[in-house]
Protein backbone atom coordinates (compact mmCIF):
# COMPACT_ATOMS: atom_id res chain seq x y z
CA UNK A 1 22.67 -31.28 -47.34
CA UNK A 2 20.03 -28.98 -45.94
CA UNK A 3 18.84 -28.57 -42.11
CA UNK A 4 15.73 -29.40 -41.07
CA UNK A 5 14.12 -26.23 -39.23
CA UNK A 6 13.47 -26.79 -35.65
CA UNK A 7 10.29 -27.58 -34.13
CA UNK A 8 8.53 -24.58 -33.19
CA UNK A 9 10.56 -22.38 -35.37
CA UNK A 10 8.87 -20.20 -38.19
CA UNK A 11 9.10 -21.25 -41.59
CA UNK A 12 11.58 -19.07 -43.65
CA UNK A 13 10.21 -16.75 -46.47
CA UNK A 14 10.58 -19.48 -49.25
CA UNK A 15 8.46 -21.75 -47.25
CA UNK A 16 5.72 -19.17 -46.85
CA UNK A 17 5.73 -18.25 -50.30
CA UNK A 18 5.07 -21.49 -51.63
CA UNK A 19 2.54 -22.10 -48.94
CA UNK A 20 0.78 -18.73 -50.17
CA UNK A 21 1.42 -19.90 -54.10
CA UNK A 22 -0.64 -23.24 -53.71
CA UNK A 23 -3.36 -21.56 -51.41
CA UNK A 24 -4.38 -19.20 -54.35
CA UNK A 25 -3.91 -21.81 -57.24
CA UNK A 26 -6.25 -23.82 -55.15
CA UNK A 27 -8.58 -21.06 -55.09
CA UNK A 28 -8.10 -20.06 -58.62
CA UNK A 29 -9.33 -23.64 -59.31
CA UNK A 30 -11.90 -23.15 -57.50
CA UNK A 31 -13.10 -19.94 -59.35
CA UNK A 32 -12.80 -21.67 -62.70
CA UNK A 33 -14.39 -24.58 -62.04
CA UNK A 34 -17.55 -22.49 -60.69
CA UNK A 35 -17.33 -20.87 -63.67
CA UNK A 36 -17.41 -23.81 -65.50
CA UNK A 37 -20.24 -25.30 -64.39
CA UNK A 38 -22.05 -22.55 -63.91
CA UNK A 39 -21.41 -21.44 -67.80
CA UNK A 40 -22.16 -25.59 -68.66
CA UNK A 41 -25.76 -25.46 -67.15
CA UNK A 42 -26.47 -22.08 -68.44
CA UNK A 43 -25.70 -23.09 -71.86
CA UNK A 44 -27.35 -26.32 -71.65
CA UNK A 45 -31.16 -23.91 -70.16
CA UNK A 46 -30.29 -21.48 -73.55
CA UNK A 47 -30.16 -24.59 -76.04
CA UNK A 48 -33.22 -26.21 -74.29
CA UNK A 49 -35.04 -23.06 -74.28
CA UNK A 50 -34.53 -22.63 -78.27
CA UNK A 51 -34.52 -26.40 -79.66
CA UNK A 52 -38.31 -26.72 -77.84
CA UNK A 53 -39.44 -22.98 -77.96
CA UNK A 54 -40.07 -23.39 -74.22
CA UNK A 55 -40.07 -19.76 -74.09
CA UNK A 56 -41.05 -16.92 -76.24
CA UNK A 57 -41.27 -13.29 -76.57
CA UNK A 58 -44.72 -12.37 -74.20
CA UNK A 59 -44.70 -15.49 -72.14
CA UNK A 60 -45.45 -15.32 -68.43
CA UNK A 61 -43.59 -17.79 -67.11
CA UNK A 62 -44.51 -19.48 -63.22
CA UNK A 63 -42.01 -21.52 -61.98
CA UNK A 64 -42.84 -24.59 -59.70
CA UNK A 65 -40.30 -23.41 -56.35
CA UNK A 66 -40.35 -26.60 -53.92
CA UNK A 67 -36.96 -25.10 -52.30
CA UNK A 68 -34.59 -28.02 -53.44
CA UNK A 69 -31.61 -28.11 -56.13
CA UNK A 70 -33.16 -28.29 -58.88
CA UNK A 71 -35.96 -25.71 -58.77
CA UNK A 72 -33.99 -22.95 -56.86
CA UNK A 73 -31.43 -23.76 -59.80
CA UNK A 74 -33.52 -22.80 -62.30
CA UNK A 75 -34.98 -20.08 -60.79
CA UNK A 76 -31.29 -18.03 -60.52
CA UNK A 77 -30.79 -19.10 -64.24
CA UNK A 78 -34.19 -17.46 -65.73
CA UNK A 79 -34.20 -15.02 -62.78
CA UNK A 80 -30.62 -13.91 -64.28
CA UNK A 81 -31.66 -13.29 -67.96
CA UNK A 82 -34.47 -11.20 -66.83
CA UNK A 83 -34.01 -8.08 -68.77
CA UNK A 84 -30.59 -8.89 -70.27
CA UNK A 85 -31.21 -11.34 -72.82
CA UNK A 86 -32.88 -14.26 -74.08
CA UNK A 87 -37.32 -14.03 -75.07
CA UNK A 88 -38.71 -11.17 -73.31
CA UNK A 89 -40.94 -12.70 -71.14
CA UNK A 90 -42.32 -12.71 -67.47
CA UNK A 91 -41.17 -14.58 -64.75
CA UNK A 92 -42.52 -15.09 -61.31
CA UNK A 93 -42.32 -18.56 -58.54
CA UNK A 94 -44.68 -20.08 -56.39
CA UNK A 95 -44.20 -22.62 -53.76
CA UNK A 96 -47.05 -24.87 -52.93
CA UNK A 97 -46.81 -26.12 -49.31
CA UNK A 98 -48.27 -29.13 -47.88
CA UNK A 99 -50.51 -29.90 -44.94
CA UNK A 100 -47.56 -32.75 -44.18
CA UNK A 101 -44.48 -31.30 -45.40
CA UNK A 102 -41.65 -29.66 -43.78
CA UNK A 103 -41.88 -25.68 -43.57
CA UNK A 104 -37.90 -26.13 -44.15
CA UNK A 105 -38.22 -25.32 -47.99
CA UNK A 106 -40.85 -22.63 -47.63
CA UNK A 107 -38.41 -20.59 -44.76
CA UNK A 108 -35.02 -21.09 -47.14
CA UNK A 109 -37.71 -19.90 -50.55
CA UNK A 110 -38.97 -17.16 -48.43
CA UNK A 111 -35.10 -15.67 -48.22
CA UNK A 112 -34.91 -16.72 -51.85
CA UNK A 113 -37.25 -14.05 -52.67
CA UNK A 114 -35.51 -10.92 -51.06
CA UNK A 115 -32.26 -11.98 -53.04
CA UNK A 116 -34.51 -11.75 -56.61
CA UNK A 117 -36.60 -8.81 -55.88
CA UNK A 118 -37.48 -8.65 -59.60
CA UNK A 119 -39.36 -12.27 -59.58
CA UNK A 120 -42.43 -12.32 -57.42
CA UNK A 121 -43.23 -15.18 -55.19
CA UNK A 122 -46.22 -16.43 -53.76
CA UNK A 123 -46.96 -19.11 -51.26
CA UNK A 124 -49.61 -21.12 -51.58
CA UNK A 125 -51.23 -23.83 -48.51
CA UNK A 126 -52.37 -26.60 -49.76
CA UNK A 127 -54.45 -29.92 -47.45
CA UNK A 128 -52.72 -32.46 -49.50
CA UNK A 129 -53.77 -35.15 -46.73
CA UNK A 130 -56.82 -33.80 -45.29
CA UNK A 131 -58.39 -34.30 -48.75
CA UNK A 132 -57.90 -38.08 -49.09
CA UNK A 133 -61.28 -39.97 -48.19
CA UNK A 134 -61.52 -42.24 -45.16
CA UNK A 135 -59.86 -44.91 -45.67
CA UNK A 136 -57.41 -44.35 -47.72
CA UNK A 137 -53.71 -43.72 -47.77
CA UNK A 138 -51.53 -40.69 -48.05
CA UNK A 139 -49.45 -41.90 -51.74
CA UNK A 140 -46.99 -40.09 -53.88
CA UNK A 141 -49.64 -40.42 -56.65
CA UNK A 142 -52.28 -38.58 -54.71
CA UNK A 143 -49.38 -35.90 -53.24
CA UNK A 144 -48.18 -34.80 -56.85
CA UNK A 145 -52.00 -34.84 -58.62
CA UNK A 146 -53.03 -32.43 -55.38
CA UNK A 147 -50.06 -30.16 -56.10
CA UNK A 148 -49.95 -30.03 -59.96
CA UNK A 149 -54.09 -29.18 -59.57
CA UNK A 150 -53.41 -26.46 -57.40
CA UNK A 151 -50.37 -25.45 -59.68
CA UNK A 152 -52.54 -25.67 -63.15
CA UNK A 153 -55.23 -23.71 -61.40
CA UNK A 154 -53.02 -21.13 -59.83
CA UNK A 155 -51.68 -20.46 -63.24
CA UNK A 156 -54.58 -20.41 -64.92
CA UNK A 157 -56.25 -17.76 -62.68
CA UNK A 158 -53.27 -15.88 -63.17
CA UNK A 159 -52.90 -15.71 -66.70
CA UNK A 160 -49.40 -17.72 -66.97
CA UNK A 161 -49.42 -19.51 -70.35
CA UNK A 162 -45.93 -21.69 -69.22
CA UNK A 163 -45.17 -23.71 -66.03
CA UNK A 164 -41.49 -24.08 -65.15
CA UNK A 165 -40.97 -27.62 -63.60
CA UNK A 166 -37.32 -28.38 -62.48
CA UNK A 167 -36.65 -31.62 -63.99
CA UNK A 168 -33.38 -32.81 -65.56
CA UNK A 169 -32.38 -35.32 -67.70
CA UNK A 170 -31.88 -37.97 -65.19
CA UNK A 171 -35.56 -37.56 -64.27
CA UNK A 172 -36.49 -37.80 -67.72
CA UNK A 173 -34.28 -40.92 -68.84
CA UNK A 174 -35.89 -42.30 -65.59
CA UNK A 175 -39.66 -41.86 -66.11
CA UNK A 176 -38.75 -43.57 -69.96
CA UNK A 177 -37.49 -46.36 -68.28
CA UNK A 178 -40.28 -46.68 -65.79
CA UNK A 179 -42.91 -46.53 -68.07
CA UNK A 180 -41.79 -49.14 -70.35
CA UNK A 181 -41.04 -51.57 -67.45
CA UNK A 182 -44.02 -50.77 -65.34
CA UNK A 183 -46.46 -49.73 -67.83
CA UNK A 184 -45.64 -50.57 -70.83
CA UNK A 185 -45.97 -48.27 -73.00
CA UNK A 186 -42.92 -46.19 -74.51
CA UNK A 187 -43.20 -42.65 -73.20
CA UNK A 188 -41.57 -39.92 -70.75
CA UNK A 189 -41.68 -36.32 -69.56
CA UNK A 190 -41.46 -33.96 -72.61
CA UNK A 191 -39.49 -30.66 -72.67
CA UNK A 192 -43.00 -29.17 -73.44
CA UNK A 193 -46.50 -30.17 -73.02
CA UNK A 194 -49.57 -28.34 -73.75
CA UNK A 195 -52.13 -28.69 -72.06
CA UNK A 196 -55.82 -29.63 -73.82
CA UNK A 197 -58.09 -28.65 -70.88
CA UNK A 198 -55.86 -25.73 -69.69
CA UNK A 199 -54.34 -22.30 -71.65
CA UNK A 200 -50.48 -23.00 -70.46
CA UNK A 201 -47.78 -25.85 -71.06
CA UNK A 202 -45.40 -27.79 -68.69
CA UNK A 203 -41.74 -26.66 -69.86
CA UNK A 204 -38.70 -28.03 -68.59
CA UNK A 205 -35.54 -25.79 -69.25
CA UNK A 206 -32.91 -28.12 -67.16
CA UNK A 207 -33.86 -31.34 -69.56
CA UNK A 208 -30.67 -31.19 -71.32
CA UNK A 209 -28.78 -30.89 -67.61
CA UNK A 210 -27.36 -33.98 -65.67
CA UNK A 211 -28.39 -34.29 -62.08
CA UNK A 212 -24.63 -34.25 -60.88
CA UNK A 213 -24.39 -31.05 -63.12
CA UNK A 214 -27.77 -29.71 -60.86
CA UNK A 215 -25.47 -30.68 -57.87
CA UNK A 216 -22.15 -28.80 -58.51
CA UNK A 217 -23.94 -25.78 -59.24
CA UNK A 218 -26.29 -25.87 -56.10
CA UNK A 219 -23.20 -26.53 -54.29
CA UNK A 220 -21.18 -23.89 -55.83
CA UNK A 221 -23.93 -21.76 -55.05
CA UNK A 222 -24.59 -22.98 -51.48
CA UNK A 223 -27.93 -23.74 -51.87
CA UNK A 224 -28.28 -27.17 -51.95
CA UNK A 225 -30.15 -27.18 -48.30
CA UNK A 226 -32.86 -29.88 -48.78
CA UNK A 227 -33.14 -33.25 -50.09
CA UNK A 228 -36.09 -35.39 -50.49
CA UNK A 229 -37.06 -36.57 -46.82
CA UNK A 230 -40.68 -37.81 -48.07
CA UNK A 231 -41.63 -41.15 -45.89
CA UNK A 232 -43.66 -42.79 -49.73
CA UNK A 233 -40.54 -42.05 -51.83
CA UNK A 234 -38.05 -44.40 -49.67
CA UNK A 235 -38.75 -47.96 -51.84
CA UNK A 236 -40.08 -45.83 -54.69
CA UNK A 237 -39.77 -47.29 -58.59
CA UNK A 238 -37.50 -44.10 -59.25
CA UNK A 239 -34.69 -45.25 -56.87
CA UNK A 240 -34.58 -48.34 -58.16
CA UNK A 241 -34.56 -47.50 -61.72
CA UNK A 242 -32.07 -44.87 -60.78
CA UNK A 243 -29.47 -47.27 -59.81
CA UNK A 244 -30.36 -49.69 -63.00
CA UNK A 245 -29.49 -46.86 -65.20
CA UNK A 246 -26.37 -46.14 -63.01
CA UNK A 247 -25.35 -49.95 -64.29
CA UNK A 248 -26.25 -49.80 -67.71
CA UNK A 249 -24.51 -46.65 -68.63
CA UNK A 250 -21.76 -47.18 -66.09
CA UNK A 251 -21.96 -43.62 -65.58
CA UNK A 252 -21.31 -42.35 -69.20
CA UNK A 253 -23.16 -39.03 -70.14
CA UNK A 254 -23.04 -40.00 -73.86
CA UNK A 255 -25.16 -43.35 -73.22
CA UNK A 256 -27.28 -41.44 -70.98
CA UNK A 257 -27.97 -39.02 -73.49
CA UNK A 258 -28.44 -41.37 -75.84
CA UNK A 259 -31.03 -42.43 -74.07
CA UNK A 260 -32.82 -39.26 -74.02
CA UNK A 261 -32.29 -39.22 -77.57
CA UNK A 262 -33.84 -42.37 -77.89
CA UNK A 263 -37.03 -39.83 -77.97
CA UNK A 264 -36.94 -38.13 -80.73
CA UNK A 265 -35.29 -40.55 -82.90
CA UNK A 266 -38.31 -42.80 -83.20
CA UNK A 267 -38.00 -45.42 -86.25
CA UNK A 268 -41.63 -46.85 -86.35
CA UNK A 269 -41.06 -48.70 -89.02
CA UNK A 270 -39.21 -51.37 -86.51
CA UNK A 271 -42.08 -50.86 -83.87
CA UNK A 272 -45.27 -53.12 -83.71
């Protein structure tokens, strides 16, 4: 029968070796499953980018930079096949800051932009609630038509034919679902959409990525350093969709793909 080692005594050499064994399996896991999820999202951004052409050979290519997961996640991903493969294209962010948002984002993009020297990044001050007439009310309606003018026009003036937004499937499956319910009418948010008025399209690389798959990476990558703090978005339609979706699929990817599948696998013949 073996002896327990006194209190306060050191632990013999087996002891420490095993202790030292199961320190750097843990961290071994930890190193492949970064690598895994990293290598899952970046796939995922390469087969969106060629089943919708979202990007092509000449494009110039701004990407919408709020300073949250999903943007800054999509920035490293395009930001990283600058140059090394993947449509030869160019790629530069902008972050549009509002006269009532927090400067949080804006300080974390600004450091953002001395780690990818080779993507330029502009900053752009926008009087999202100094333009609303008297009497009326600061809404997220208002908030994102301000910001995706300014965007469109920024763009525009500077001769970028593609806008990179940063939303994922969830956000996709979600605006579906919110449409039909609340407006219906069966639509979403496209992986592309030209615009008729304007010379660029909305593209959305990160449509074939789950949010939780948005999350691992950003916190993999440490950067997941803001969420969404905006007062209007608290009893929002999204949320609550969000958790009806959560219940319907009972958190399966396949039945939430399916439902971005839904899409594209139109039968009109058994519409009205």
């Amino acid at each position: 029968m073996g002896t327990v080692p006194a209190e306060g005594t050191a632990p013999n050499s087996n002891e420490t070796a095993a202790k030292s064994y199961l320190e750097s399996t843990r961290t071994l896991d930890k190193v492949i499953m970064s690598s895994q999820i990293r290598k899952r999202v970046n796939k995922k951004i390469t087969k969106a980018i060629h089943d919708f052409n979202l990007i092509e050979d000449g494009d110039r290519v701004l990407i919408a930079a709020s300073g949250g997961k999903d943007s800054s996640v999509l920035l490293m991903e395009l930001a990283a096949r600058l140059g090394k493969f993947g449509p030869k294209c160019e790629l530069a962010a902008i972050h549009i800051q509002s006269d009532f948002a927090d400067k949080a984002p804006r300080e974390f993009l600004q450091r953002m932009a001395e780690e990818y020297p080779q993507v330029p990044f502009y900053f752009k001050d926008v009087a999202v609630e100094a333009r609303l007439k008297e009497g009326r009310k600061l809404n997220c309606y208002w908030c994102s038509t301000q910001r995706r003018t300014e965007l469109i026009k920024f763009a525009s003036e500077n001769n970028f034919n593609k806008i990179a937004l940063g939303h994922h499937m969830d956000d996709i499956v979600e605006t579906l679902l919110m449409n039909m319910l609340y407006k219906g009418e069966f639509s979403g948010m496209p992986p592309m959409v030209p615009y008729e008025k304007y010379p660029c399209s909305i593209i959305r690389p990160l449509c074939y990525c789950e949010e939780s798959e948005i999350i691992a990476y950003a916190e993999d990558a440490d950067i997941r350093k803001f969420t969404c703090t905006c007062e209007f978005s608290k009893a929002s339609h999204r949320k609550t969709i969000r958790e009806e979706i959560k219940s319907l699929t009972k958190g399966s990817s396949t039945l939430k793909a399916n439902l971005f599948e839904s899409m594209r696998n139109i039968r009109m013949d058994y519409l009205l």
